[in-house]
N, C-alpha and C. Protein backbone atom coordinates (compact mmCIF):
# COMPACT_ATOMS: atom_id res chain seq x y z
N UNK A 1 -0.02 18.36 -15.69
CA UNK A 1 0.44 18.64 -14.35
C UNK A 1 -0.08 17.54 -13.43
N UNK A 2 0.87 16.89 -12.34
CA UNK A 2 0.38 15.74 -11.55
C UNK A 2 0.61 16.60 -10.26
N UNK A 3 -0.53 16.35 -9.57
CA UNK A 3 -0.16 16.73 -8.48
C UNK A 3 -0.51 15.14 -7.47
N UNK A 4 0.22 15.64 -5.98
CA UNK A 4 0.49 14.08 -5.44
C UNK A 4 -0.24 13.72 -4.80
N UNK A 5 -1.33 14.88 -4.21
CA UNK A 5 -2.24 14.76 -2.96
C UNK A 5 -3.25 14.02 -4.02
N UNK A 6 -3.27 13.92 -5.12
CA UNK A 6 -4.23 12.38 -5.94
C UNK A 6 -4.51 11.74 -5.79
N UNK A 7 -2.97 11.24 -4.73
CA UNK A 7 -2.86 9.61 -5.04
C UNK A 7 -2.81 9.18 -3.73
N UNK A 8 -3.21 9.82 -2.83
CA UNK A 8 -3.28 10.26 -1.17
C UNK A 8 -4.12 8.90 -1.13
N UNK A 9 -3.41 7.74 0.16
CA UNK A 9 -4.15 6.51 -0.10
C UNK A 9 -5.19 6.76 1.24
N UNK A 10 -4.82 7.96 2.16
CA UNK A 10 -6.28 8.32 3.20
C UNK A 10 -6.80 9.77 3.32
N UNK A 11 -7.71 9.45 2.37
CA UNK A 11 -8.66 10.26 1.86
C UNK A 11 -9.64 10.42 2.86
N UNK A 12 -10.04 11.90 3.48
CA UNK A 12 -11.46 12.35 4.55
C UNK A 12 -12.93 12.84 3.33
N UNK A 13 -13.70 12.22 3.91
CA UNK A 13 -14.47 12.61 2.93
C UNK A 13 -15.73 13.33 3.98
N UNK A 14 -16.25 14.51 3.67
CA UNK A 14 -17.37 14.90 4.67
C UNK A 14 -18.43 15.70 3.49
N UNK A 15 -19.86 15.26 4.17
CA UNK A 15 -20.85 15.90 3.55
C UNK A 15 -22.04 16.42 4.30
N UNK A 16 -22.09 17.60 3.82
CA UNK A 16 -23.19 18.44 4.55
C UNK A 16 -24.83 19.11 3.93
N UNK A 17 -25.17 19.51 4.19
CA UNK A 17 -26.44 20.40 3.73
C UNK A 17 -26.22 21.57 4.56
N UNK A 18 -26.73 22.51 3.69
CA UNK A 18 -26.76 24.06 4.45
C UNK A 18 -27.69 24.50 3.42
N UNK A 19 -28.36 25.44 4.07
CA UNK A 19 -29.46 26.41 3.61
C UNK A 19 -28.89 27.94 3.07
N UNK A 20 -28.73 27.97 1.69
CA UNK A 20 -28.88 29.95 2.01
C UNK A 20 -29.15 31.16 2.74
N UNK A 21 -28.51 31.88 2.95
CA UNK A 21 -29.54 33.47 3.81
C UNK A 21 -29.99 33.99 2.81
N UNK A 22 -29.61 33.58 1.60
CA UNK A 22 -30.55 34.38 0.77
C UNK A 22 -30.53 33.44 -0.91
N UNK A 23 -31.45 33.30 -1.58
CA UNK A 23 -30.96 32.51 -3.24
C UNK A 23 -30.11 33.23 -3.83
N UNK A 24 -29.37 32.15 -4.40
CA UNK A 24 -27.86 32.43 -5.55
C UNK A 24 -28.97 32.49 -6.77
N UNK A 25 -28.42 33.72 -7.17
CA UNK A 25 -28.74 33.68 -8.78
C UNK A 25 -27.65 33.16 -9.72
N UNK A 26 -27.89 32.82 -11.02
CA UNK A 26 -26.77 31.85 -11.77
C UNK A 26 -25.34 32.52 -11.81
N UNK A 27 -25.47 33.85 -11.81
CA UNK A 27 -24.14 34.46 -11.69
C UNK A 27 -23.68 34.21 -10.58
N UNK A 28 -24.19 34.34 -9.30
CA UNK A 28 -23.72 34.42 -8.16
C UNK A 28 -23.07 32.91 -7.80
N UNK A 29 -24.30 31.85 -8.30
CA UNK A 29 -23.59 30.15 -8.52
C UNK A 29 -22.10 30.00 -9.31
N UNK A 30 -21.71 31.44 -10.30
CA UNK A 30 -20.90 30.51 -11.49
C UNK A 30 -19.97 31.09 -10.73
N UNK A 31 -19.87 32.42 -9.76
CA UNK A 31 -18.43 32.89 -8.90
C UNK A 31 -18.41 31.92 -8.05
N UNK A 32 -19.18 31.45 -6.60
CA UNK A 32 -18.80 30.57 -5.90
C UNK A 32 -18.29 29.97 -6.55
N UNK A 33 -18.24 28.90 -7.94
CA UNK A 33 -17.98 27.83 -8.31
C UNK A 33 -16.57 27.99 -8.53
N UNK A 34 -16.32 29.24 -9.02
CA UNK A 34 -14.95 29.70 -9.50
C UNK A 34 -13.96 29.75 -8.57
N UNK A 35 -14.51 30.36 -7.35
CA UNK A 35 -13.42 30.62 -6.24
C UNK A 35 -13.97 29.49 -5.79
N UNK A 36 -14.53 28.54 -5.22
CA UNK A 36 -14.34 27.54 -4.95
C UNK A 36 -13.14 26.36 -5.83
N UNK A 37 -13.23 26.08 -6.95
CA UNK A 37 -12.60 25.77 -7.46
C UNK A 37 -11.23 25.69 -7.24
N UNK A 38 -10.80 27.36 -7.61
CA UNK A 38 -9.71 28.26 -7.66
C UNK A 38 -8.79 27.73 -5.72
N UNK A 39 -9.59 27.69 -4.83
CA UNK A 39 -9.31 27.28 -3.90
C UNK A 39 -9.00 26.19 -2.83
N UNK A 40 -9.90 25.36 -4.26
CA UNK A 40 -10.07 23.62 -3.58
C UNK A 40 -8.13 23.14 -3.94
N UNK A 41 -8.44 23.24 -5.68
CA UNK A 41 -7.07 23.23 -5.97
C UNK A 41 -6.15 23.44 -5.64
N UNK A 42 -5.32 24.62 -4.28
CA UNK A 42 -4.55 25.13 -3.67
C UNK A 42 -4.81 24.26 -2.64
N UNK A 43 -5.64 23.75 -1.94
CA UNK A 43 -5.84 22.90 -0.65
C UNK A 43 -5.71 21.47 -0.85
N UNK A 44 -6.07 21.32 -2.50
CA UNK A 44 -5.75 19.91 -2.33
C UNK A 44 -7.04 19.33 -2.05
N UNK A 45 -8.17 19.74 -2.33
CA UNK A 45 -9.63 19.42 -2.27
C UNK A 45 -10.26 19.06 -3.26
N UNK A 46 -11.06 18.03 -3.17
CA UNK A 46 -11.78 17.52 -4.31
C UNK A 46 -13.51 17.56 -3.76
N UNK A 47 -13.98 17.28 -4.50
CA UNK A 47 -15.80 16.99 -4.41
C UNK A 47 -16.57 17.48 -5.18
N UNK A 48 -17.72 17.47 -4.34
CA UNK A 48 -19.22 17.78 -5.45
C UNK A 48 -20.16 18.89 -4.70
N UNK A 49 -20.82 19.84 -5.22
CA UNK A 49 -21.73 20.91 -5.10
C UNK A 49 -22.99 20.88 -5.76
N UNK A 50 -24.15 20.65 -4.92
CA UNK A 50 -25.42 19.99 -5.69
C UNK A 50 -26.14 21.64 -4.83
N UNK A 51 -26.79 22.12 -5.93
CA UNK A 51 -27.82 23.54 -5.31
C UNK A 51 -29.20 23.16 -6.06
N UNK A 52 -30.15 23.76 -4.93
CA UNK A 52 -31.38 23.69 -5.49
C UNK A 52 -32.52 24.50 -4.79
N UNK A 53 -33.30 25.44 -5.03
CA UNK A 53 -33.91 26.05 -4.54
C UNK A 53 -33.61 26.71 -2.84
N UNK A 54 -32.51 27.42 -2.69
CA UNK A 54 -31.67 28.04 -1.72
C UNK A 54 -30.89 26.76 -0.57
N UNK A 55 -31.04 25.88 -1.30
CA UNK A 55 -29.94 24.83 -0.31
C UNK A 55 -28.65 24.22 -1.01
N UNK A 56 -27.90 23.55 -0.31
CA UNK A 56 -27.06 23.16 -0.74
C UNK A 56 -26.49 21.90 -0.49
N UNK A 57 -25.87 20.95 -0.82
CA UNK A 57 -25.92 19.87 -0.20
C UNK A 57 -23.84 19.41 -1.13
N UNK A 58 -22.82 19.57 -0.30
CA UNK A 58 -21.38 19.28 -0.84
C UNK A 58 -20.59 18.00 -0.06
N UNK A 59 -20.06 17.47 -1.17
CA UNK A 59 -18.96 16.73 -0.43
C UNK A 59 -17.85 17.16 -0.54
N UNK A 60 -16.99 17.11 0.37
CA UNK A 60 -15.90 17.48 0.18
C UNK A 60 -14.42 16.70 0.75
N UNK A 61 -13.70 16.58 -0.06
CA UNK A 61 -12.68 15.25 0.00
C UNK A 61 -11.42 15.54 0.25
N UNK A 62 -10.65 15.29 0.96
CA UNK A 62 -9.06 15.99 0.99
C UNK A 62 -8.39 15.13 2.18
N UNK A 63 -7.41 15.89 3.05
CA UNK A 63 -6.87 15.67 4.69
C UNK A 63 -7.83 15.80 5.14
N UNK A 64 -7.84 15.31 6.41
CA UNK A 64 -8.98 15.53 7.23
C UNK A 64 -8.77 16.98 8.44
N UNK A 65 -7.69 17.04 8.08
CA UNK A 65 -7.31 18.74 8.56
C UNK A 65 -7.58 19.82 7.77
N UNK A 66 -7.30 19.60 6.72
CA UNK A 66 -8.02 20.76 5.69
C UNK A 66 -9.59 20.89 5.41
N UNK A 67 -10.40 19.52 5.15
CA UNK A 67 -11.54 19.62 4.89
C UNK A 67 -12.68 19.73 5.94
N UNK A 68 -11.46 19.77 7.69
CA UNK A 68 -12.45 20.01 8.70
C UNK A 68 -12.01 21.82 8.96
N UNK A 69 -11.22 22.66 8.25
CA UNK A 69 -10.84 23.56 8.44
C UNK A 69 -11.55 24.75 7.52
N UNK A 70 -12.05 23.92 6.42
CA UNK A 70 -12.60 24.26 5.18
C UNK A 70 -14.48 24.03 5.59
N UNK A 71 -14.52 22.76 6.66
CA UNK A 71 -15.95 22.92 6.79
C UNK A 71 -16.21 23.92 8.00
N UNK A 72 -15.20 24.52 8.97
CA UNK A 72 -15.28 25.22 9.75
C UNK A 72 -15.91 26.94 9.00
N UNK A 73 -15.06 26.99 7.99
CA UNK A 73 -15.00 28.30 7.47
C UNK A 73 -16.74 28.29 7.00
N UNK A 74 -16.77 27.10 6.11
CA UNK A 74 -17.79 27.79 5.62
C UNK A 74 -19.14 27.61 6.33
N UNK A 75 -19.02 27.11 7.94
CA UNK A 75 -20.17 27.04 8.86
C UNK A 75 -20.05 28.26 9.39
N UNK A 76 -18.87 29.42 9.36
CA UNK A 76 -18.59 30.48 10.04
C UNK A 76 -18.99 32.03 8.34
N UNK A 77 -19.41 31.69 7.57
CA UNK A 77 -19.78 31.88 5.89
C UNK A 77 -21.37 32.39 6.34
N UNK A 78 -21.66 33.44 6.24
CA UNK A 78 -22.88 34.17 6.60
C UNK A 78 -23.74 34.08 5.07
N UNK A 79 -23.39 33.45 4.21
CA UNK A 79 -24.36 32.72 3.46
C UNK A 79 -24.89 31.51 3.61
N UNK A 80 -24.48 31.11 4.68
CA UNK A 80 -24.91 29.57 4.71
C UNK A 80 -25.46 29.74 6.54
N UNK A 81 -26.75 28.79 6.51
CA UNK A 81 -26.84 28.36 7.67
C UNK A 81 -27.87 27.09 7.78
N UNK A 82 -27.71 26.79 8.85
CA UNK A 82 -28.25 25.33 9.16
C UNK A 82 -27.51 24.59 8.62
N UNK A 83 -26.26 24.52 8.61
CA UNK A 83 -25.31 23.74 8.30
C UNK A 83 -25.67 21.98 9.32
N UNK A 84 -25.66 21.27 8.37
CA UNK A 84 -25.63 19.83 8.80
C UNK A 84 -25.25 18.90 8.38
N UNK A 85 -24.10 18.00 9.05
CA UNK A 85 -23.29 16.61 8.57
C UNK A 85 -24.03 15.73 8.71
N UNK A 86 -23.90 15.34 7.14
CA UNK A 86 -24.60 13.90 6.73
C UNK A 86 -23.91 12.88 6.70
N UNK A 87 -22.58 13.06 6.59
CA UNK A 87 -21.74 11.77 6.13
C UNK A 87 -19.96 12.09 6.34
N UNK A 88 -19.65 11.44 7.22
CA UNK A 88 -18.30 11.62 7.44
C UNK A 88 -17.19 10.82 7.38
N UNK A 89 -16.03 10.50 7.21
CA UNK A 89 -15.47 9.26 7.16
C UNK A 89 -14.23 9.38 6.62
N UNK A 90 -12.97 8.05 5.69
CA UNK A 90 -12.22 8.25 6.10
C UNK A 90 -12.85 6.72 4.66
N UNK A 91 -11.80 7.45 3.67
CA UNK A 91 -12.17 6.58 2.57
C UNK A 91 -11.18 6.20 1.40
N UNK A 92 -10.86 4.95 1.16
CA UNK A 92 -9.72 4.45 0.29
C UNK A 92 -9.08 5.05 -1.07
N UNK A 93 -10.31 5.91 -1.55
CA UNK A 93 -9.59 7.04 -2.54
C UNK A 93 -10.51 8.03 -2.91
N UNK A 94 -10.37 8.67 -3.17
CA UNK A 94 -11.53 9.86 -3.64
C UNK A 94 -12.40 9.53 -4.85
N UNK A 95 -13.66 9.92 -4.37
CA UNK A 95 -14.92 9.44 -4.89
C UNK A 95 -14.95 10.91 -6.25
N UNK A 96 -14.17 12.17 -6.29
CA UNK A 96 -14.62 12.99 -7.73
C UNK A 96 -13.33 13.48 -7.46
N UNK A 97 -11.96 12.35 -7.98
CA UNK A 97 -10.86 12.85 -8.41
C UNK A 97 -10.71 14.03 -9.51
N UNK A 98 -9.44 14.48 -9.68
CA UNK A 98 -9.74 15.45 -10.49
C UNK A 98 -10.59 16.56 -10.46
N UNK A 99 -11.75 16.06 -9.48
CA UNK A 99 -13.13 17.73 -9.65
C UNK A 99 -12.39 18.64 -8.74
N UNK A 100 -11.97 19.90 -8.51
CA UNK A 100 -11.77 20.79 -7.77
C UNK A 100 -13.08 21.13 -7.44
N UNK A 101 -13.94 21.06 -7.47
CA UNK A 101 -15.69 20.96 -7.46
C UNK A 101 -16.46 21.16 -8.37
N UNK A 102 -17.23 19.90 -8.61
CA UNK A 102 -18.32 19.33 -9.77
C UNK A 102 -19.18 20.14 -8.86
N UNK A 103 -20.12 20.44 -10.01
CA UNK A 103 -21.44 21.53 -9.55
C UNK A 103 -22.74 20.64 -10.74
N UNK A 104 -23.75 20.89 -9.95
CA UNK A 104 -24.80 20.69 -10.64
C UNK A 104 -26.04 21.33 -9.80
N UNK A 105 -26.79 22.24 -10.65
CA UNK A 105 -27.99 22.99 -9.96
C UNK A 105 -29.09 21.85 -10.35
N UNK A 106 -29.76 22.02 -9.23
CA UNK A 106 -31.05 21.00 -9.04
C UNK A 106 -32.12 22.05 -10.12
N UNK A 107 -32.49 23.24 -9.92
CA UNK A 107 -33.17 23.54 -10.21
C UNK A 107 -33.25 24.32 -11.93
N UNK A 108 -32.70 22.94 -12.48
CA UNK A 108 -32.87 23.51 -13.81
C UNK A 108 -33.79 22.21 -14.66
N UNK A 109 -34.01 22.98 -16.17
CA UNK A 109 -34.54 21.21 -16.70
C UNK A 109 -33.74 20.27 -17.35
N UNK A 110 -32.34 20.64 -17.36
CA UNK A 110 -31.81 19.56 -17.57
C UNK A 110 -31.44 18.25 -16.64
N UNK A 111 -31.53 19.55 -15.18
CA UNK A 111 -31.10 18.31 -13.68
C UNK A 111 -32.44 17.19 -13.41
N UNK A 112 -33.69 17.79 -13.93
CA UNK A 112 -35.19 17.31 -13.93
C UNK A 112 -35.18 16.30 -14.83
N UNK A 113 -34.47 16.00 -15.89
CA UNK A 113 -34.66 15.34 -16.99
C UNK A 113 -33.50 14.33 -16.69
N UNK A 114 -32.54 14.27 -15.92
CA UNK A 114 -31.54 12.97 -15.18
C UNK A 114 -32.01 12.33 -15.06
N UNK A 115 -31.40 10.80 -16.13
CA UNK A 115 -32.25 9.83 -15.10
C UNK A 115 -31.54 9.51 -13.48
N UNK A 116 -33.02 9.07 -13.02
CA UNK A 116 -32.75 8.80 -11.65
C UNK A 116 -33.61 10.01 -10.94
N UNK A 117 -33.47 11.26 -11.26
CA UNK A 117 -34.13 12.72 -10.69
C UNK A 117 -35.68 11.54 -10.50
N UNK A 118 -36.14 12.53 -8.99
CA UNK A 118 -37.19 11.65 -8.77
C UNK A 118 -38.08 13.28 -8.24
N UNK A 119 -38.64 13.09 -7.93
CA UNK A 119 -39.75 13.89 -6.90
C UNK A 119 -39.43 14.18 -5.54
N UNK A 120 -38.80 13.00 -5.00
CA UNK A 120 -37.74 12.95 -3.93
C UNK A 120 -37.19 14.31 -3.69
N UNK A 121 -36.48 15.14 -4.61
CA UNK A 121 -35.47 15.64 -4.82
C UNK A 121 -36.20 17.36 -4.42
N UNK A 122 -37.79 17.17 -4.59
CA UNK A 122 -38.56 18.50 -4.65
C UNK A 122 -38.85 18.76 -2.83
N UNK A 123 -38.29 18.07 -2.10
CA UNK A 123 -38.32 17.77 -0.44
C UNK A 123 -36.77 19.08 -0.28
N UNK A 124 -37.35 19.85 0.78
CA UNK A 124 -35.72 20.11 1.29
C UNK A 124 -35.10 19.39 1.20
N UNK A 125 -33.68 19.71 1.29
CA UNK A 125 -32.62 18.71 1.09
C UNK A 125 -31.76 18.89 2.33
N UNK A 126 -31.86 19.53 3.18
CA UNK A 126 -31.31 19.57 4.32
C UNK A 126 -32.40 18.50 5.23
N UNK A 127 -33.59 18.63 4.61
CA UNK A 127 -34.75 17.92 5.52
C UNK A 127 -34.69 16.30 5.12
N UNK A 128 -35.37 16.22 3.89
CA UNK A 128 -35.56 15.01 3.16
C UNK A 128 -34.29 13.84 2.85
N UNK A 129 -33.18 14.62 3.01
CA UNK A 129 -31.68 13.60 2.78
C UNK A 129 -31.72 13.41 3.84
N UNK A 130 -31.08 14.64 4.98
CA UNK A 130 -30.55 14.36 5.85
C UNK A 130 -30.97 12.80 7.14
N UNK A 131 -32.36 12.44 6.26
CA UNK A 131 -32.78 11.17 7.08
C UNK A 131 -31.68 9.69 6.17
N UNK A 132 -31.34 10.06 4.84
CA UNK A 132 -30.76 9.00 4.87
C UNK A 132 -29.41 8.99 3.90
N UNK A 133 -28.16 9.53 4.63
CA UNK A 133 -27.09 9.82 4.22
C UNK A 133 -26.75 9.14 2.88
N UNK A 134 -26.66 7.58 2.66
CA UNK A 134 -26.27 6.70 1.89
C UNK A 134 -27.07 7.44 0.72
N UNK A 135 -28.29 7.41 0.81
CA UNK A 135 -29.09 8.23 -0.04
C UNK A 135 -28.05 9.42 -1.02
N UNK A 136 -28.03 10.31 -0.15
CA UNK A 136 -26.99 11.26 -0.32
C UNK A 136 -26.19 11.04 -1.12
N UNK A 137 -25.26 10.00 -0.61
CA UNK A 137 -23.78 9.69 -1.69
C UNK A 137 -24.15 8.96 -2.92
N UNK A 138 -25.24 8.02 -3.59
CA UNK A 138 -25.90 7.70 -4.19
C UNK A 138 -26.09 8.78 -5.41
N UNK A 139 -27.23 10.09 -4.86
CA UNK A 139 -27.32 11.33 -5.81
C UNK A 139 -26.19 12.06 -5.86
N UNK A 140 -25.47 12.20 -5.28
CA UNK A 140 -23.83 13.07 -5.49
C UNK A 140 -23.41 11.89 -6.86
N UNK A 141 -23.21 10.83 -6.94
CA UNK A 141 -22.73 9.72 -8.03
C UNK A 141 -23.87 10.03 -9.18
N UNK A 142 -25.08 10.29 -8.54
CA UNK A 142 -25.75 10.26 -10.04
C UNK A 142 -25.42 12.12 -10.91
N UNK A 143 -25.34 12.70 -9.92
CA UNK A 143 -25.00 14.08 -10.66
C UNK A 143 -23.92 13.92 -11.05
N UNK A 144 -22.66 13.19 -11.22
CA UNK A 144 -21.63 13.55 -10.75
C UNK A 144 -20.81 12.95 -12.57
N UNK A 145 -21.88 12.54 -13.07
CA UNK A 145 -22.08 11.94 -14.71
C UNK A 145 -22.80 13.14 -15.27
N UNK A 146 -23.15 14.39 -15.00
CA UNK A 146 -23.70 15.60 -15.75
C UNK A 146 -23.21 16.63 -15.14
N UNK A 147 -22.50 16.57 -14.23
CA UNK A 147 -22.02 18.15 -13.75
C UNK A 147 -20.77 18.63 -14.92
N UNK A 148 -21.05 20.19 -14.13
CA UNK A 148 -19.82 20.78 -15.37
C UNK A 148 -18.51 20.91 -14.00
């Protein structure tokens, strides 16, 4: 199946951090992932979902009408707060084609055993990234070779 929004030559790309109201347990990670998924696909959304000890840190890639409509919702998402943009823009093709959303939990030992995983990574991530975005898109690329 091809779909066309693929090959979309202006691609919005936005990335945030948000905190939990409360920790996802692995079940609760593998439904978001599902209906996320299940939903990106219908919108025409691509990106990445990095969790780790009740934060979250996503990119998310599409129109820039959908993925500012999509970051509206889920700043208005009573699981999430302290929502904060790290990185916004307007980019020549999508950086996790194909992912309806790549996921990778920080807090396991296989994400510990990545190379590249640093100590860095044991800092909030709404706190410790948010000083240096590039940073950010950097570890989204290094997960983005082990996510499921």
């Amino acid at each position: 199946m091809t779909y066309s929004w693929l090959v979309a030559s202006d691609i919005f790309s936005y990335m945030y951090s948000s905190r939990a109201t409360k920790a996802f347990n692995r079940d609760e990670l593998l439904e978001l992932l599902a209906r996320s998924r299940e939903n990106n696909c219908k919108l025409g959304v691509t990106g990445m979902l990095l969790y780790k000890n009740g934060e979250f840190m996503q990119v998310l890639e599409g129109s820039e009408q959908t993925v500012l409509t999509l970051v509206a919702k889920i700043e208005r998402d009573p699981r999430h707060k302290n929502v904060s943009k790290l990185l916004i823009g307007n980019c020549p093709e999508r950086q996790f084609p194909y992912w309806y959303m790549g996921f990778s939990n920080l807090d396991t030992e296989e994400a510990r055993n990545t190379p590249g995983y640093t100590e860095f990574l044991n800092t909030a991530l709404a706190v410790g990234l948010a000083a240096d975005p590039t940073f950010c898109q950097r570890l989204m690329h290094l997960f983005k070779k082990g996510a499921s």
